[in-house]
N, C-alpha and C. Protein backbone atom coordinates (compact mmCIF):
# COMPACT_ATOMS: atom_id res chain seq x y z
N UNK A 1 44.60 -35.88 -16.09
CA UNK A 1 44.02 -34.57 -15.81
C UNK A 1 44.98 -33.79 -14.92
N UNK A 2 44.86 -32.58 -15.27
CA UNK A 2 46.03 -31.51 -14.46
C UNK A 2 45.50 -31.29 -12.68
N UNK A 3 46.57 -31.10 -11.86
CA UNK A 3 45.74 -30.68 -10.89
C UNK A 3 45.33 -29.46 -10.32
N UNK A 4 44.34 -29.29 -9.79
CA UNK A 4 43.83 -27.47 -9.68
C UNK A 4 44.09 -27.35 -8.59
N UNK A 5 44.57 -26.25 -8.17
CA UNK A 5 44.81 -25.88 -6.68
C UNK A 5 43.51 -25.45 -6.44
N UNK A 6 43.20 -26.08 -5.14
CA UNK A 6 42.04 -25.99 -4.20
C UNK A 6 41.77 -24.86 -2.65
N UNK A 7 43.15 -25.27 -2.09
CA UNK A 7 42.99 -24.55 -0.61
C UNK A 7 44.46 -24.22 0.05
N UNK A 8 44.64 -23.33 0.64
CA UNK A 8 46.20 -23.54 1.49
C UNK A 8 45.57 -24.05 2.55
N UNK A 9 47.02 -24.40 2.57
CA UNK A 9 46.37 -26.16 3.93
C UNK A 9 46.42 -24.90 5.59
N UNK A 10 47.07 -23.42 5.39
CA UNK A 10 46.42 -22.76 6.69
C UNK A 10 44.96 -23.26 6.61
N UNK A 11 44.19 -23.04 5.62
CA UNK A 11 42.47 -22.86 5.50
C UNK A 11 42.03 -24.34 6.58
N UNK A 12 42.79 -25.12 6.38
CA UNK A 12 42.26 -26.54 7.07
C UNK A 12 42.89 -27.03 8.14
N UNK A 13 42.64 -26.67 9.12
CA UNK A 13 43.43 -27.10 10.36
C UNK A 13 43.30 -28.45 10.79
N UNK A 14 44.62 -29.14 11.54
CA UNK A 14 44.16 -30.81 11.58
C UNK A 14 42.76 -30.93 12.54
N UNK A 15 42.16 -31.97 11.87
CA UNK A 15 40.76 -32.18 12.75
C UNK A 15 39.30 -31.72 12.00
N UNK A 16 39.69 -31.08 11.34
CA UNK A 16 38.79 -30.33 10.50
C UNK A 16 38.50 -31.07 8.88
N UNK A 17 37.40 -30.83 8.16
CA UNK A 17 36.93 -31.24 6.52
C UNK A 17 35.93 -29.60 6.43
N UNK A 18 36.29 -29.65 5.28
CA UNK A 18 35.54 -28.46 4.49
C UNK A 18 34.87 -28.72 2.94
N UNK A 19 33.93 -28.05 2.17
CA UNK A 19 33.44 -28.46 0.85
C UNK A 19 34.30 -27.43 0.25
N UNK A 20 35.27 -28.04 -0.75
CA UNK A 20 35.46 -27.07 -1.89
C UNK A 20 34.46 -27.32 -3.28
N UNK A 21 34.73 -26.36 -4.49
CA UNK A 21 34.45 -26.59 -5.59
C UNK A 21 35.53 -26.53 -6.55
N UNK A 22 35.57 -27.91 -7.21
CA UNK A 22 36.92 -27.78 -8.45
C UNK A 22 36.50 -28.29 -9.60
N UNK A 23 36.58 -27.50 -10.41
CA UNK A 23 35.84 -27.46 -11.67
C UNK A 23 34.36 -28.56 -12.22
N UNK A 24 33.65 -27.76 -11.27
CA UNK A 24 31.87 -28.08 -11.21
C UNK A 24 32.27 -28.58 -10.30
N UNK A 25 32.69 -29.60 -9.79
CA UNK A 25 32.34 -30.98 -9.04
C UNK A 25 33.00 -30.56 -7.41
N UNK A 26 32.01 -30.92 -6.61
CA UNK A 26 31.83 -30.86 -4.77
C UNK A 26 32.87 -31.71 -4.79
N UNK A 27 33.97 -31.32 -3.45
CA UNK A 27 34.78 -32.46 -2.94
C UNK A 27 34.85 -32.25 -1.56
N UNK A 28 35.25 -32.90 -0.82
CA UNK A 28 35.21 -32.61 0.71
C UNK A 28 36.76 -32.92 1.37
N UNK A 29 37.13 -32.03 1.36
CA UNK A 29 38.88 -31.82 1.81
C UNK A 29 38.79 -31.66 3.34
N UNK A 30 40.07 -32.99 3.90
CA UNK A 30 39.95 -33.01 5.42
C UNK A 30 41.16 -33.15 5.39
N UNK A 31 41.79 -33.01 6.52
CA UNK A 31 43.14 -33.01 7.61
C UNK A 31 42.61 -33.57 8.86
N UNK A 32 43.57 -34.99 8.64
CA UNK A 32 44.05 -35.66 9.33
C UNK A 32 45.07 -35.90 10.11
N UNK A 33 45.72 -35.10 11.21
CA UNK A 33 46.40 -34.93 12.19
C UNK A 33 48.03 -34.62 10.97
N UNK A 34 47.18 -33.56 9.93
CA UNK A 34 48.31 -33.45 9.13
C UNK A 34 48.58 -33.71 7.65
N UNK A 35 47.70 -34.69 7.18
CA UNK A 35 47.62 -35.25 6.37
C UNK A 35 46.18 -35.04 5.32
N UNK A 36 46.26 -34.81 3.93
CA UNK A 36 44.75 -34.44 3.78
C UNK A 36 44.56 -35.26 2.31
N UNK A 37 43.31 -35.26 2.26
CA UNK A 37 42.26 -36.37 1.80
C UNK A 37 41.40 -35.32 1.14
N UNK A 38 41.12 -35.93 -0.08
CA UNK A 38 39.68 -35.51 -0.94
C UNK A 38 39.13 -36.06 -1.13
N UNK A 39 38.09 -36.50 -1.02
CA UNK A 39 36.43 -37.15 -1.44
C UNK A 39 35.59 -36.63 -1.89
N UNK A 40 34.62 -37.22 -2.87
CA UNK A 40 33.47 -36.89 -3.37
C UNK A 40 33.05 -36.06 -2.15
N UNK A 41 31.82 -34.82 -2.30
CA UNK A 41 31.33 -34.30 -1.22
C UNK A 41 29.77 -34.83 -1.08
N UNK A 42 29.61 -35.97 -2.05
CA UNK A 42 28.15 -36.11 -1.85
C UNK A 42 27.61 -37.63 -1.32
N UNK A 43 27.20 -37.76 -0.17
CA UNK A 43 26.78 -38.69 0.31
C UNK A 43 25.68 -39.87 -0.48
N UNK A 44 26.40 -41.09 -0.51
CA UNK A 44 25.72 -41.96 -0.90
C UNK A 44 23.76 -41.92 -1.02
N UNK A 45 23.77 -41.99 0.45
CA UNK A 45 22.42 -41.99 0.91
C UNK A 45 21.56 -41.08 0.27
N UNK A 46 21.71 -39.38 0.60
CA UNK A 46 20.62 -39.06 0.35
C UNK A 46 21.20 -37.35 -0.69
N UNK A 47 22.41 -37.62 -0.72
CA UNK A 47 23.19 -36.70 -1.25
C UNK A 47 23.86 -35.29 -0.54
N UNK A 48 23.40 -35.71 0.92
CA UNK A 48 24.16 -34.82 2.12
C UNK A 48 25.12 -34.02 1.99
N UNK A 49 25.71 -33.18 2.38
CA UNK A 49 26.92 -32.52 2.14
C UNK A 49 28.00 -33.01 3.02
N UNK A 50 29.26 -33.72 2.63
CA UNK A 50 30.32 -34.58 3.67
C UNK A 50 31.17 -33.66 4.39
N UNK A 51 31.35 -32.31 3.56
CA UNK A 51 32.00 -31.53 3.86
C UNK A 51 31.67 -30.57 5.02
N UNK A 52 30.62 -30.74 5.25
CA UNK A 52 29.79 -30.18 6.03
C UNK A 52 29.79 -30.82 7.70
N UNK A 53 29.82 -31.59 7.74
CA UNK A 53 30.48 -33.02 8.12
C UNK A 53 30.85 -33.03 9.73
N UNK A 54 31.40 -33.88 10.58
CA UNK A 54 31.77 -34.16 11.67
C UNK A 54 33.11 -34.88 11.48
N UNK A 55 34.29 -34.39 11.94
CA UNK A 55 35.08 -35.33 11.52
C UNK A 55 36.44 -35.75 12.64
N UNK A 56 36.13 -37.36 12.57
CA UNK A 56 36.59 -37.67 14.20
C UNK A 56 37.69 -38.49 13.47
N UNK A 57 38.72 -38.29 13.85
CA UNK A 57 40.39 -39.47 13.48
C UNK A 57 39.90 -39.34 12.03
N UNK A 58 39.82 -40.17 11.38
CA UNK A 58 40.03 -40.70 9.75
C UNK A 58 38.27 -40.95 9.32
N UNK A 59 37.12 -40.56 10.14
CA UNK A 59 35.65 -40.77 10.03
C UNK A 59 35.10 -39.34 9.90
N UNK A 60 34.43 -39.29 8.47
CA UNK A 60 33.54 -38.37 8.74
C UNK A 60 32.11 -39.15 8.80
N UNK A 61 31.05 -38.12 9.24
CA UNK A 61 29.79 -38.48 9.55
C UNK A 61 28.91 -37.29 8.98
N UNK A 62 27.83 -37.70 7.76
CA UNK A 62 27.14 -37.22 6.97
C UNK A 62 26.28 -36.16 8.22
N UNK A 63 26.08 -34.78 7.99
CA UNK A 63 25.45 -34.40 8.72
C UNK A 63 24.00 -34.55 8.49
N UNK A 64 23.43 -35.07 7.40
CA UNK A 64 21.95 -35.76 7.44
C UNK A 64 21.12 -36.26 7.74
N UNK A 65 22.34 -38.09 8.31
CA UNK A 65 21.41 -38.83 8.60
C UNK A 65 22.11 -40.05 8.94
N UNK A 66 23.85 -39.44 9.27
CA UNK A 66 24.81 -39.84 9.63
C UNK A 66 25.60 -41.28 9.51
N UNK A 67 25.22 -41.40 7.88
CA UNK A 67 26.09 -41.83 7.33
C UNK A 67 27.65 -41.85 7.50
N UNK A 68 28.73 -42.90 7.73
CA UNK A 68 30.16 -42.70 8.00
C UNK A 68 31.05 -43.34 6.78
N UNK A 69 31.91 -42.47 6.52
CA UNK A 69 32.71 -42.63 5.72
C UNK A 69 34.21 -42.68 6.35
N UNK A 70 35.36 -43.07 5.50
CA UNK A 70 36.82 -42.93 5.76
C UNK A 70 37.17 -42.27 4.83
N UNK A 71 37.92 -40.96 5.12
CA UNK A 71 38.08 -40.03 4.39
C UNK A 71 39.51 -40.76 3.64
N UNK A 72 40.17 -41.44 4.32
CA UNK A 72 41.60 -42.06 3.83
C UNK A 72 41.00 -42.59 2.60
N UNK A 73 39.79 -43.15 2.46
CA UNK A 73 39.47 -44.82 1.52
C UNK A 73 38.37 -44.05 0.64
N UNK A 74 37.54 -43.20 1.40
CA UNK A 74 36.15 -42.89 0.60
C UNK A 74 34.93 -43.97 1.00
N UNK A 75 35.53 -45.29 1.45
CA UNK A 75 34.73 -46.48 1.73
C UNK A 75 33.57 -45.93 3.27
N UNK A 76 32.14 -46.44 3.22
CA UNK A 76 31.54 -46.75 4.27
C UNK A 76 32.35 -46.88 5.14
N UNK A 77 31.89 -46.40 6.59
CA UNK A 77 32.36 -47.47 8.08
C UNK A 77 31.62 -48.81 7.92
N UNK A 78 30.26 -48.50 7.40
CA UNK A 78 29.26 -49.77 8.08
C UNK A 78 29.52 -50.82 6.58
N UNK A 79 29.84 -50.47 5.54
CA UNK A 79 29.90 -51.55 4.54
C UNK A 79 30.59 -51.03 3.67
N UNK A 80 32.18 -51.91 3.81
CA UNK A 80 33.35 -50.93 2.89
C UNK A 80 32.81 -52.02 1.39
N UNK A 81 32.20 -52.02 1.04
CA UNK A 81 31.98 -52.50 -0.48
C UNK A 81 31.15 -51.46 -1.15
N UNK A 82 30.90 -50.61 -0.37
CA UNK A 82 30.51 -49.06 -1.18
C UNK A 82 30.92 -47.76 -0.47
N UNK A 83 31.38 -47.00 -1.47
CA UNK A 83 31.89 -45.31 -1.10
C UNK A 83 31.94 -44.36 -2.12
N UNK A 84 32.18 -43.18 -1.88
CA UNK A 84 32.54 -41.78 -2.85
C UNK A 84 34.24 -42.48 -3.36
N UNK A 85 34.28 -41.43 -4.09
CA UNK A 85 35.10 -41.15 -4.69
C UNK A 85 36.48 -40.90 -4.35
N UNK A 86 37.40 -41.12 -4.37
CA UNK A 86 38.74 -40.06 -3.74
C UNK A 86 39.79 -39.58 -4.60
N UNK A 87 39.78 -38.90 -4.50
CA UNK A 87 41.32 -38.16 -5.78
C UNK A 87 42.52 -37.60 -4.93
N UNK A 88 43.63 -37.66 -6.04
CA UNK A 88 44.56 -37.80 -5.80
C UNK A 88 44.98 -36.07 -5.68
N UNK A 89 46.22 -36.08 -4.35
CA UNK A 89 46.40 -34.12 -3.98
C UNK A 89 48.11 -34.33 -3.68
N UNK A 90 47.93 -33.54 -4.22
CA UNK A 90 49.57 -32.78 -3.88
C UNK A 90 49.62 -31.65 -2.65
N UNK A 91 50.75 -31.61 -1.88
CA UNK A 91 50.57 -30.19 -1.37
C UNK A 91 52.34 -29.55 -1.69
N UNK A 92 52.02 -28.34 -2.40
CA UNK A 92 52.84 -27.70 -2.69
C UNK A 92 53.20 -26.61 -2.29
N UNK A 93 54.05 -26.65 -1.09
CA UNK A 93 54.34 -25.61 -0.39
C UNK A 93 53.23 -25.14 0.83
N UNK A 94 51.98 -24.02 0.41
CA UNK A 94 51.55 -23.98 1.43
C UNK A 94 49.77 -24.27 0.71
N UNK A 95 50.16 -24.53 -0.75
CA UNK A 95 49.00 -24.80 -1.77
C UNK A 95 48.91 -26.29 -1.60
N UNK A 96 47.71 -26.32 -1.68
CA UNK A 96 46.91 -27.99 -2.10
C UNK A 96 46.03 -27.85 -2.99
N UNK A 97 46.71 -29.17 -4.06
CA UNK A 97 46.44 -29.29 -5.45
C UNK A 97 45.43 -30.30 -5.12
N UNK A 98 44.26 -30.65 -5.66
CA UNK A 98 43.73 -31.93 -6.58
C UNK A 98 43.76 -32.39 -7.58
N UNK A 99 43.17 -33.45 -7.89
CA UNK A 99 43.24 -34.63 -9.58
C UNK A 99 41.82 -34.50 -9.46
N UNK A 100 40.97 -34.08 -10.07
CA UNK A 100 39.38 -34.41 -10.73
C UNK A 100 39.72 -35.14 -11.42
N UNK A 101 39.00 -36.05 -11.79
CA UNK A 101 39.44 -37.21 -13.15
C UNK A 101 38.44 -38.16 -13.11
């Protein structure tokens, strides 16, 4: 699958996750002291918004009912044998691409 440009990485400052939309599907784009990550935007639990989110080092925290995820992995904090999704991003220049797939 091609990748769609999503956000210029100005839009996301390190420390920060936001919800985009790329073609239908919620993802939750974070920066990590630089570095950025896409995940599913919808929480295991109760279908929360991730993007919406708290986001401390490499942890976000479901603003619901505070569920924790690793935005690096997509995996739980409390039980990495389940998580969202994560796709693969390019950043091109001052554009950031995703992989839906």
């Amino acid at each position: 699958m091609a990748l769609m440009r999503v956000a210029k990485a100005a839009e996301l400052p390190a420390g920060t996750i936001r919800e985009f939309q790329v073609e239908g599907k919620a993802i939750a784009l974070a920066n990590v002291a630089g570095k950025f990550y896409a995940i599913n935007n919808t929480c295991l639990h109760r279908g929360g918004p991730l993007g919406q989110g708290v986001l401390e080092g490499n942890e976000v925290t479901c603003p619901w009912h505070g569920w924790q995820y690793d935005v690096t992995t997509g995996k739980l904090t409390q039980n990495a044998a389940a998580g969202v999704d994560c796709y693969r991003l390019e950043v091109h220049g001052e554009d950031i691409f995703v992989e839906i797939g």
